[in-house]
C-alpha atoms as a PDB file:
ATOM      1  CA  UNK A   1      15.513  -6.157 -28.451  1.00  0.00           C
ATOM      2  CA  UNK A   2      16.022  -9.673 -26.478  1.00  0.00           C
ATOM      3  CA  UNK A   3      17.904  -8.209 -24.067  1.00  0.00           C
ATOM      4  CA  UNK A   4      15.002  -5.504 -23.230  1.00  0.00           C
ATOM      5  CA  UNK A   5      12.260  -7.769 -23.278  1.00  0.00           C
ATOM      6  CA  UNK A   6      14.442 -10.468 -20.567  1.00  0.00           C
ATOM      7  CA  UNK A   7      14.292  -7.116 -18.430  1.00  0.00           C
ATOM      8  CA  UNK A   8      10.754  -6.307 -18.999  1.00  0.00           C
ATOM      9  CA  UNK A   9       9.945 -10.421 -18.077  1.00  0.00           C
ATOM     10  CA  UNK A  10      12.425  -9.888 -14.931  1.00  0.00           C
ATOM     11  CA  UNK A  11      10.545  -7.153 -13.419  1.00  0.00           C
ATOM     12  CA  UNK A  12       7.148  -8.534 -14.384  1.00  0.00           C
ATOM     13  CA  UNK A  13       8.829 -11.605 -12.177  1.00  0.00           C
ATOM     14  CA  UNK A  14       9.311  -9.866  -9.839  1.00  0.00           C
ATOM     15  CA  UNK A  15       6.300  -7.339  -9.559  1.00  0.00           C
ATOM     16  CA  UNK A  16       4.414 -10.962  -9.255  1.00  0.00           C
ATOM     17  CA  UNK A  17       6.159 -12.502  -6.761  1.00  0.00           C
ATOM     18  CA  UNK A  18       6.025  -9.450  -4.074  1.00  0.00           C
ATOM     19  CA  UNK A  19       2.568  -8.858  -4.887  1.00  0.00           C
ATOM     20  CA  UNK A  20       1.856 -13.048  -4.306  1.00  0.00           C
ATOM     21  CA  UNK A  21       3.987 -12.585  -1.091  1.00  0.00           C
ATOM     22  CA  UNK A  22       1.753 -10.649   0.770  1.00  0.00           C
ATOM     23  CA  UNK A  23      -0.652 -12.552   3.111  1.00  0.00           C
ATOM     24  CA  UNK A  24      -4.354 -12.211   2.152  1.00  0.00           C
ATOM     25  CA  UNK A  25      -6.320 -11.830   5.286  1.00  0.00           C
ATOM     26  CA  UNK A  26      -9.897 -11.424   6.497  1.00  0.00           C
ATOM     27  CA  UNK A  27     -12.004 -10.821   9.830  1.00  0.00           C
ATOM     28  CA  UNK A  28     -14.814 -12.862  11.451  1.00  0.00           C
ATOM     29  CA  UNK A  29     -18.280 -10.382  11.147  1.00  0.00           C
ATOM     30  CA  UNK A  30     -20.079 -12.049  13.340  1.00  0.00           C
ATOM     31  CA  UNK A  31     -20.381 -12.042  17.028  1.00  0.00           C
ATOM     32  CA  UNK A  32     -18.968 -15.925  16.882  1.00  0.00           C
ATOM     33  CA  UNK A  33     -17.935 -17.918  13.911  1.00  0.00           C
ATOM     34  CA  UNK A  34     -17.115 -22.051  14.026  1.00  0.00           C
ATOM     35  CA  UNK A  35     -13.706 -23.192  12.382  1.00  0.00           C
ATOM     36  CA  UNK A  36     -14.416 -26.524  11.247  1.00  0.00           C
ATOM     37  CA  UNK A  37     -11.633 -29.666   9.818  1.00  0.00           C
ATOM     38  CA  UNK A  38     -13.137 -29.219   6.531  1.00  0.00           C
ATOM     39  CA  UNK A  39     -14.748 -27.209   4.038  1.00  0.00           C
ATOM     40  CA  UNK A  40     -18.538 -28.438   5.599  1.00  0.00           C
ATOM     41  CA  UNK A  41     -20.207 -28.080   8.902  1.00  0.00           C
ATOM     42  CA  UNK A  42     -20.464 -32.139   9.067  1.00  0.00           C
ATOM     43  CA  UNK A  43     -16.612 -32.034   9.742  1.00  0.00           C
ATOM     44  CA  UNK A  44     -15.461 -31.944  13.409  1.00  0.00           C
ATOM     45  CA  UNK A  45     -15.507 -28.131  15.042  1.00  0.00           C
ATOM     46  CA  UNK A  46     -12.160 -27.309  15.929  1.00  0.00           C
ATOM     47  CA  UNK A  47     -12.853 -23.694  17.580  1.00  0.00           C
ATOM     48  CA  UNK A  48     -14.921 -20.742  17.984  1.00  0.00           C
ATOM     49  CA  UNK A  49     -13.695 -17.376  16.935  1.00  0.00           C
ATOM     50  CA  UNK A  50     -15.377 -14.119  17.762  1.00  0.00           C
ATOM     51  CA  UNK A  51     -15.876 -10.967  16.007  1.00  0.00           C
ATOM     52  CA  UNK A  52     -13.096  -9.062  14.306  1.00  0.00           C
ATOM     53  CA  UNK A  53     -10.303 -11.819  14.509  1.00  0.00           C
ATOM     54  CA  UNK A  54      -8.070 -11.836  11.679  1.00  0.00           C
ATOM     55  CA  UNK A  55      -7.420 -15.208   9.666  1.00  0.00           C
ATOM     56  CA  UNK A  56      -4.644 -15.483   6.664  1.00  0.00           C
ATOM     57  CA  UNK A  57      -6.496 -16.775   3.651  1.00  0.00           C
ATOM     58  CA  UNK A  58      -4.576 -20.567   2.133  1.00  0.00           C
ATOM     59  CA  UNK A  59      -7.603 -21.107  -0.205  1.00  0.00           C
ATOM     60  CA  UNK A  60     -10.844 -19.588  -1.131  1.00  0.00           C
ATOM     61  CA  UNK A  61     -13.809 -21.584  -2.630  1.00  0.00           C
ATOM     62  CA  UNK A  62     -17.441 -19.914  -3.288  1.00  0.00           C
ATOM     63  CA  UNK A  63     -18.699 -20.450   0.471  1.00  0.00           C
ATOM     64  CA  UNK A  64     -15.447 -22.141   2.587  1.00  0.00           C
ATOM     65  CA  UNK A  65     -12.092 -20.437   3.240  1.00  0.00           C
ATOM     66  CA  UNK A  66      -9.344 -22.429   4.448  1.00  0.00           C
ATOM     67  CA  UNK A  67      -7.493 -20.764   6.826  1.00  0.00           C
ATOM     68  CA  UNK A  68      -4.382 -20.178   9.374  1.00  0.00           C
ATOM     69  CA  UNK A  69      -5.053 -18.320  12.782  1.00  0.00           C
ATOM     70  CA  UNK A  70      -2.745 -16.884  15.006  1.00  0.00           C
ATOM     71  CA  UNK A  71      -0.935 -20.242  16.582  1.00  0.00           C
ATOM     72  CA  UNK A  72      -0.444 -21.691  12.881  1.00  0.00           C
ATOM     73  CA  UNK A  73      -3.425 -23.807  13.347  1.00  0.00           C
ATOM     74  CA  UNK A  74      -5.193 -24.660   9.772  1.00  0.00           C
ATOM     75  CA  UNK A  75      -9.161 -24.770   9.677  1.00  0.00           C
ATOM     76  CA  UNK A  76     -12.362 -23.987   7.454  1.00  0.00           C
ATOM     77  CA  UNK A  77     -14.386 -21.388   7.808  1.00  0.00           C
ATOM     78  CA  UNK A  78     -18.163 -20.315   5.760  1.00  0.00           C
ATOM     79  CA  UNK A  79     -17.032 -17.407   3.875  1.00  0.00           C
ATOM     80  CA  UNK A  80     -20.505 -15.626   4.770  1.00  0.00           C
ATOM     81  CA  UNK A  81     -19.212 -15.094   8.417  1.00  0.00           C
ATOM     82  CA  UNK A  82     -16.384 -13.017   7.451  1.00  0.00           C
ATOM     83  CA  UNK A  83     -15.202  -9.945   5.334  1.00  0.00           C
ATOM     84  CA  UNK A  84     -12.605  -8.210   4.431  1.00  0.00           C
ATOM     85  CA  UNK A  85     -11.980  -5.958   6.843  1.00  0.00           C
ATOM     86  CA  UNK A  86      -8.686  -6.145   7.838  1.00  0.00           C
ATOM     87  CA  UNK A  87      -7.990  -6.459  11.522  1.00  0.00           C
ATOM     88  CA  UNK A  88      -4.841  -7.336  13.888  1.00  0.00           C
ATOM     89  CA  UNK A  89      -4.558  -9.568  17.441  1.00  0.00           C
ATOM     90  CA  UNK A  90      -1.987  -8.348  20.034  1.00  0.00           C
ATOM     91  CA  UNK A  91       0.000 -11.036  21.162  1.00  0.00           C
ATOM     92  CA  UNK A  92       1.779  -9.029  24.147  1.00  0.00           C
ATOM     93  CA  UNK A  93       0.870  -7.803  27.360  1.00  0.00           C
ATOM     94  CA  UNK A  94       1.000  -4.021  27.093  1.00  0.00           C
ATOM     95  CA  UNK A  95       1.530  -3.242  23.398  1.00  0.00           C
ATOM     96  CA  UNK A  96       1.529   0.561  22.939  1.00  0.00           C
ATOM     97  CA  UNK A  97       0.003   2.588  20.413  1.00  0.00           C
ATOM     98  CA  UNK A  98       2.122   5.605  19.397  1.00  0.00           C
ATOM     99  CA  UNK A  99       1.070   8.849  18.078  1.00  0.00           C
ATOM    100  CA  UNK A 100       3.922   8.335  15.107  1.00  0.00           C
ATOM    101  CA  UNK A 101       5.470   5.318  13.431  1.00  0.00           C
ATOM    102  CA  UNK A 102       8.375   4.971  15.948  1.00  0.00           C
ATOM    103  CA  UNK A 103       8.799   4.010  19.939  1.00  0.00           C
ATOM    104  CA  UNK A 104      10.136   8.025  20.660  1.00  0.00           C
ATOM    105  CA  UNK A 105       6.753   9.464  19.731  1.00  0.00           C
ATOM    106  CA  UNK A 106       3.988  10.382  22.353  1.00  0.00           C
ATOM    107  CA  UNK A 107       2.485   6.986  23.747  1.00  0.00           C
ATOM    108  CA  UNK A 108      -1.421   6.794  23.497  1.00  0.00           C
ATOM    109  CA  UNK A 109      -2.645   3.657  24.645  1.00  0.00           C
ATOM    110  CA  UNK A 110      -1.657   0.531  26.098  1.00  0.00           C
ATOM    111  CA  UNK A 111      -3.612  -2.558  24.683  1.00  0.00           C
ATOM    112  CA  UNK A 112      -3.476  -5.697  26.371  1.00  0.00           C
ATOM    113  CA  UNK A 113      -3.511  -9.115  25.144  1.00  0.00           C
ATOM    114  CA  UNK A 114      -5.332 -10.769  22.428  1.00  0.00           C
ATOM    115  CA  UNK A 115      -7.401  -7.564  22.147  1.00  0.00           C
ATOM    116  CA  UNK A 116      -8.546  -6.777  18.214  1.00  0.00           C
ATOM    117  CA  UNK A 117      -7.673  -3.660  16.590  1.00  0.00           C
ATOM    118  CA  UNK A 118      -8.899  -2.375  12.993  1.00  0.00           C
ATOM    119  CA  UNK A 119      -5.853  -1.982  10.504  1.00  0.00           C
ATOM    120  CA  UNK A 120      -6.209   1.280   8.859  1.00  0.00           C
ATOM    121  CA  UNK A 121      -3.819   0.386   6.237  1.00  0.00           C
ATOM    122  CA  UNK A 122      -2.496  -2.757   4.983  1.00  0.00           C
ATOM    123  CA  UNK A 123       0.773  -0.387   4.290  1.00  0.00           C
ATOM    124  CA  UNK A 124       3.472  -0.646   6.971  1.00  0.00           C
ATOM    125  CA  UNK A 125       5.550   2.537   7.447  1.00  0.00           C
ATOM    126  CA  UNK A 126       9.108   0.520   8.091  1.00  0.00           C
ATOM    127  CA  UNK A 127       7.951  -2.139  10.809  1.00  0.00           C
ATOM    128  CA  UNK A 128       4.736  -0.027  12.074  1.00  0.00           C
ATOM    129  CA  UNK A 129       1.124  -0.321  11.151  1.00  0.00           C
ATOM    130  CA  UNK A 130      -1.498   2.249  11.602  1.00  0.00           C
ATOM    131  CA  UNK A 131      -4.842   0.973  13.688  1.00  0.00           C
ATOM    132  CA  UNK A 132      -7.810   2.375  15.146  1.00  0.00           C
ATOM    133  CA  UNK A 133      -9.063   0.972  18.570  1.00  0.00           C
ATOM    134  CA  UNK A 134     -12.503  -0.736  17.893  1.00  0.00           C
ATOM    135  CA  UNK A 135     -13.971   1.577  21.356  1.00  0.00           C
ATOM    136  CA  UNK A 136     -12.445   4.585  21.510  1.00  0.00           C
ATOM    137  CA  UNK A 137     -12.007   5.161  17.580  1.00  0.00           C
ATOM    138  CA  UNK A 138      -8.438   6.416  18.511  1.00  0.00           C
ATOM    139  CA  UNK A 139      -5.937   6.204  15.741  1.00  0.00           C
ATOM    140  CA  UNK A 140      -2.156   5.260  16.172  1.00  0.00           C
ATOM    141  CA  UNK A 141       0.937   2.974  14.799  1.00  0.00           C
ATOM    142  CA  UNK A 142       1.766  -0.049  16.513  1.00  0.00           C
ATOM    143  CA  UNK A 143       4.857  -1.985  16.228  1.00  0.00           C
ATOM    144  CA  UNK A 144       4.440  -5.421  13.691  1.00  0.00           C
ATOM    145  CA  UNK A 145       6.119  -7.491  16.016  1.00  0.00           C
ATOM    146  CA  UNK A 146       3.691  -7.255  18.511  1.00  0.00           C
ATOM    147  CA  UNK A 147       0.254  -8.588  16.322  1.00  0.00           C
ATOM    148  CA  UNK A 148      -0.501 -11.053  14.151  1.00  0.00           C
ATOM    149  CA  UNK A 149      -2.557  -9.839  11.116  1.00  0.00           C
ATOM    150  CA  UNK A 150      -0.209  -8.091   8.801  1.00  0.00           C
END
Protein backbone atom coordinates (compact mmCIF):
# COMPACT_ATOMS: atom_id res chain seq x y z
CA UNK A 1 0.00 0.00 0.00
CA UNK A 2 3.11 2.47 0.83
CA UNK A 3 4.84 1.45 -1.90
CA UNK A 4 1.77 2.38 -4.38
CA UNK A 5 0.96 5.52 -2.92
CA UNK A 6 5.19 6.71 -3.14
CA UNK A 7 4.36 5.95 -6.95
CA UNK A 8 1.15 7.73 -7.14
CA UNK A 9 3.14 10.97 -5.15
CA UNK A 10 6.12 10.38 -7.82
CA UNK A 11 4.08 10.88 -10.80
CA UNK A 12 1.91 13.58 -9.24
CA UNK A 13 5.74 15.10 -8.85
CA UNK A 14 6.29 14.87 -11.74
CA UNK A 15 2.97 15.72 -13.68
CA UNK A 16 3.64 19.17 -11.58
CA UNK A 17 6.86 19.93 -12.41
CA UNK A 18 6.46 19.57 -16.44
CA UNK A 19 3.30 21.30 -16.30
CA UNK A 20 5.24 24.36 -14.00
CA UNK A 21 8.04 24.08 -16.68
CA UNK A 22 6.32 25.43 -19.40
CA UNK A 23 6.70 29.23 -19.98
CA UNK A 24 3.43 31.20 -19.57
CA UNK A 25 3.31 33.80 -22.22
CA UNK A 26 1.12 36.63 -23.49
CA UNK A 27 0.88 39.30 -26.45
CA UNK A 28 0.70 43.12 -26.40
CA UNK A 29 -3.20 44.05 -27.88
CA UNK A 30 -2.59 47.23 -28.48
CA UNK A 31 -1.06 49.12 -31.27
CA UNK A 32 1.88 50.19 -28.58
CA UNK A 33 2.25 49.21 -25.00
CA UNK A 34 5.02 50.95 -22.36
CA UNK A 35 7.27 48.44 -20.29
CA UNK A 36 7.95 50.25 -17.26
CA UNK A 37 10.88 49.38 -14.06
CA UNK A 38 8.03 48.69 -11.91
CA UNK A 39 4.66 47.57 -11.39
CA UNK A 40 3.33 51.61 -11.84
CA UNK A 41 3.51 54.09 -14.61
CA UNK A 42 5.51 56.58 -12.07
CA UNK A 43 8.52 54.13 -12.56
CA UNK A 44 11.03 54.95 -15.36
CA UNK A 45 9.80 53.63 -19.09
CA UNK A 46 12.18 51.24 -20.22
CA UNK A 47 10.59 50.49 -23.86
CA UNK A 48 7.78 50.51 -26.15
CA UNK A 49 6.42 47.32 -27.54
CA UNK A 50 3.93 47.09 -30.34
CA UNK A 51 1.11 44.91 -31.10
CA UNK A 52 1.31 41.14 -31.00
CA UNK A 53 4.82 40.79 -29.28
CA UNK A 54 5.08 37.94 -27.08
CA UNK A 55 6.34 38.42 -23.33
CA UNK A 56 7.04 35.26 -20.83
CA UNK A 57 4.97 35.89 -17.75
CA UNK A 58 7.58 35.93 -14.07
CA UNK A 59 4.59 37.28 -12.02
CA UNK A 60 1.06 38.30 -12.40
CA UNK A 61 -0.73 40.78 -10.03
CA UNK A 62 -4.50 42.11 -10.71
CA UNK A 63 -3.34 45.00 -13.23
CA UNK A 64 0.85 44.62 -13.63
CA UNK A 65 2.67 41.63 -15.17
CA UNK A 66 6.24 41.35 -14.70
CA UNK A 67 7.82 40.22 -17.55
CA UNK A 68 10.94 38.89 -19.78
CA UNK A 69 11.11 39.89 -23.58
CA UNK A 70 13.07 38.50 -26.15
CA UNK A 71 16.84 39.80 -25.09
CA UNK A 72 16.19 38.56 -21.34
CA UNK A 73 15.38 42.02 -20.37
CA UNK A 74 12.87 42.10 -17.16
CA UNK A 75 10.05 44.89 -17.11
CA UNK A 76 6.31 45.69 -16.02
CA UNK A 77 3.69 45.84 -18.04
CA UNK A 78 -0.53 46.96 -17.29
CA UNK A 79 -2.12 43.72 -17.75
CA UNK A 80 -5.09 45.58 -19.68
CA UNK A 81 -2.72 46.05 -22.75
CA UNK A 82 -2.24 42.48 -23.31
CA UNK A 83 -3.98 39.00 -23.71
CA UNK A 84 -3.45 35.82 -24.10
CA UNK A 85 -3.03 35.25 -27.39
CA UNK A 86 -0.11 33.50 -27.94
CA UNK A 87 2.29 34.86 -30.49
CA UNK A 88 6.11 34.22 -31.62
CA UNK A 89 9.14 36.87 -32.83
CA UNK A 90 11.57 35.58 -35.53
CA UNK A 91 14.91 36.18 -34.57
CA UNK A 92 16.55 35.19 -38.09
CA UNK A 93 16.79 36.62 -41.34
CA UNK A 94 14.80 34.33 -43.62
CA UNK A 95 13.03 31.85 -41.33
CA UNK A 96 10.84 29.55 -43.48
CA UNK A 97 7.51 28.35 -42.95
CA UNK A 98 6.98 24.75 -44.11
CA UNK A 99 3.93 23.10 -45.27
CA UNK A 100 4.83 20.03 -42.63
CA UNK A 101 6.70 19.84 -39.35
CA UNK A 102 10.14 19.15 -40.95
CA UNK A 103 12.83 21.20 -43.32
CA UNK A 104 12.05 18.39 -46.46
CA UNK A 105 8.45 19.54 -46.79
CA UNK A 106 7.24 22.17 -49.43
CA UNK A 107 8.59 25.72 -48.29
CA UNK A 108 5.78 28.45 -48.07
CA UNK A 109 7.07 31.55 -46.90
CA UNK A 110 10.08 33.24 -45.92
CA UNK A 111 9.61 35.66 -42.87
CA UNK A 112 12.13 38.06 -42.08
CA UNK A 113 13.30 39.40 -38.91
CA UNK A 114 11.57 40.34 -35.82
CA UNK A 115 8.30 39.90 -37.76
CA UNK A 116 5.22 38.48 -35.34
CA UNK A 117 3.46 35.42 -36.14
CA UNK A 118 0.22 33.93 -34.30
CA UNK A 119 1.01 30.44 -32.61
CA UNK A 120 -1.71 28.15 -33.52
CA UNK A 121 -0.78 25.77 -30.90
CA UNK A 122 1.20 26.00 -27.86
CA UNK A 123 1.98 22.09 -28.82
CA UNK A 124 5.31 21.57 -30.61
CA UNK A 125 5.37 18.58 -33.01
CA UNK A 126 9.25 17.49 -32.08
CA UNK A 127 11.09 21.00 -32.41
CA UNK A 128 8.30 22.67 -34.83
CA UNK A 129 5.44 24.94 -34.03
CA UNK A 130 2.45 25.57 -36.12
CA UNK A 131 1.71 29.57 -36.93
CA UNK A 132 -0.44 31.54 -39.02
CA UNK A 133 1.01 34.75 -40.71
CA UNK A 134 -0.88 37.79 -39.16
CA UNK A 135 -1.49 39.13 -43.32
CA UNK A 136 -1.88 36.48 -45.38
CA UNK A 137 -3.73 34.06 -42.78
CA UNK A 138 -1.39 31.30 -44.22
CA UNK A 139 -0.80 28.40 -41.94
CA UNK A 140 2.59 26.46 -41.55
CA UNK A 141 5.33 24.93 -38.95
CA UNK A 142 8.29 26.79 -38.23
CA UNK A 143 11.36 25.56 -36.67
CA UNK A 144 11.64 26.58 -32.51
CA UNK A 145 15.01 27.60 -32.87
CA UNK A 146 14.34 30.31 -34.96
CA UNK A 147 11.54 32.45 -32.52
CA UNK A 148 11.25 33.34 -29.28
CA UNK A 149 7.72 32.73 -27.84
CA UNK A 150 7.39 29.07 -27.19
Amino acid sequence: MIEKFYKFVLFLSLILSSFLAQADFISVKTKQAILFQGPSNVTEKMFIVTEGYPLEVLVSLKDWKKVKDHNGKISWIESKYTHNERTVLILKDNAVIFNQANDKSHKLANVDKFVVLKLNSSMLVGDWGQVKTQIEGLIGFINSREVWGL
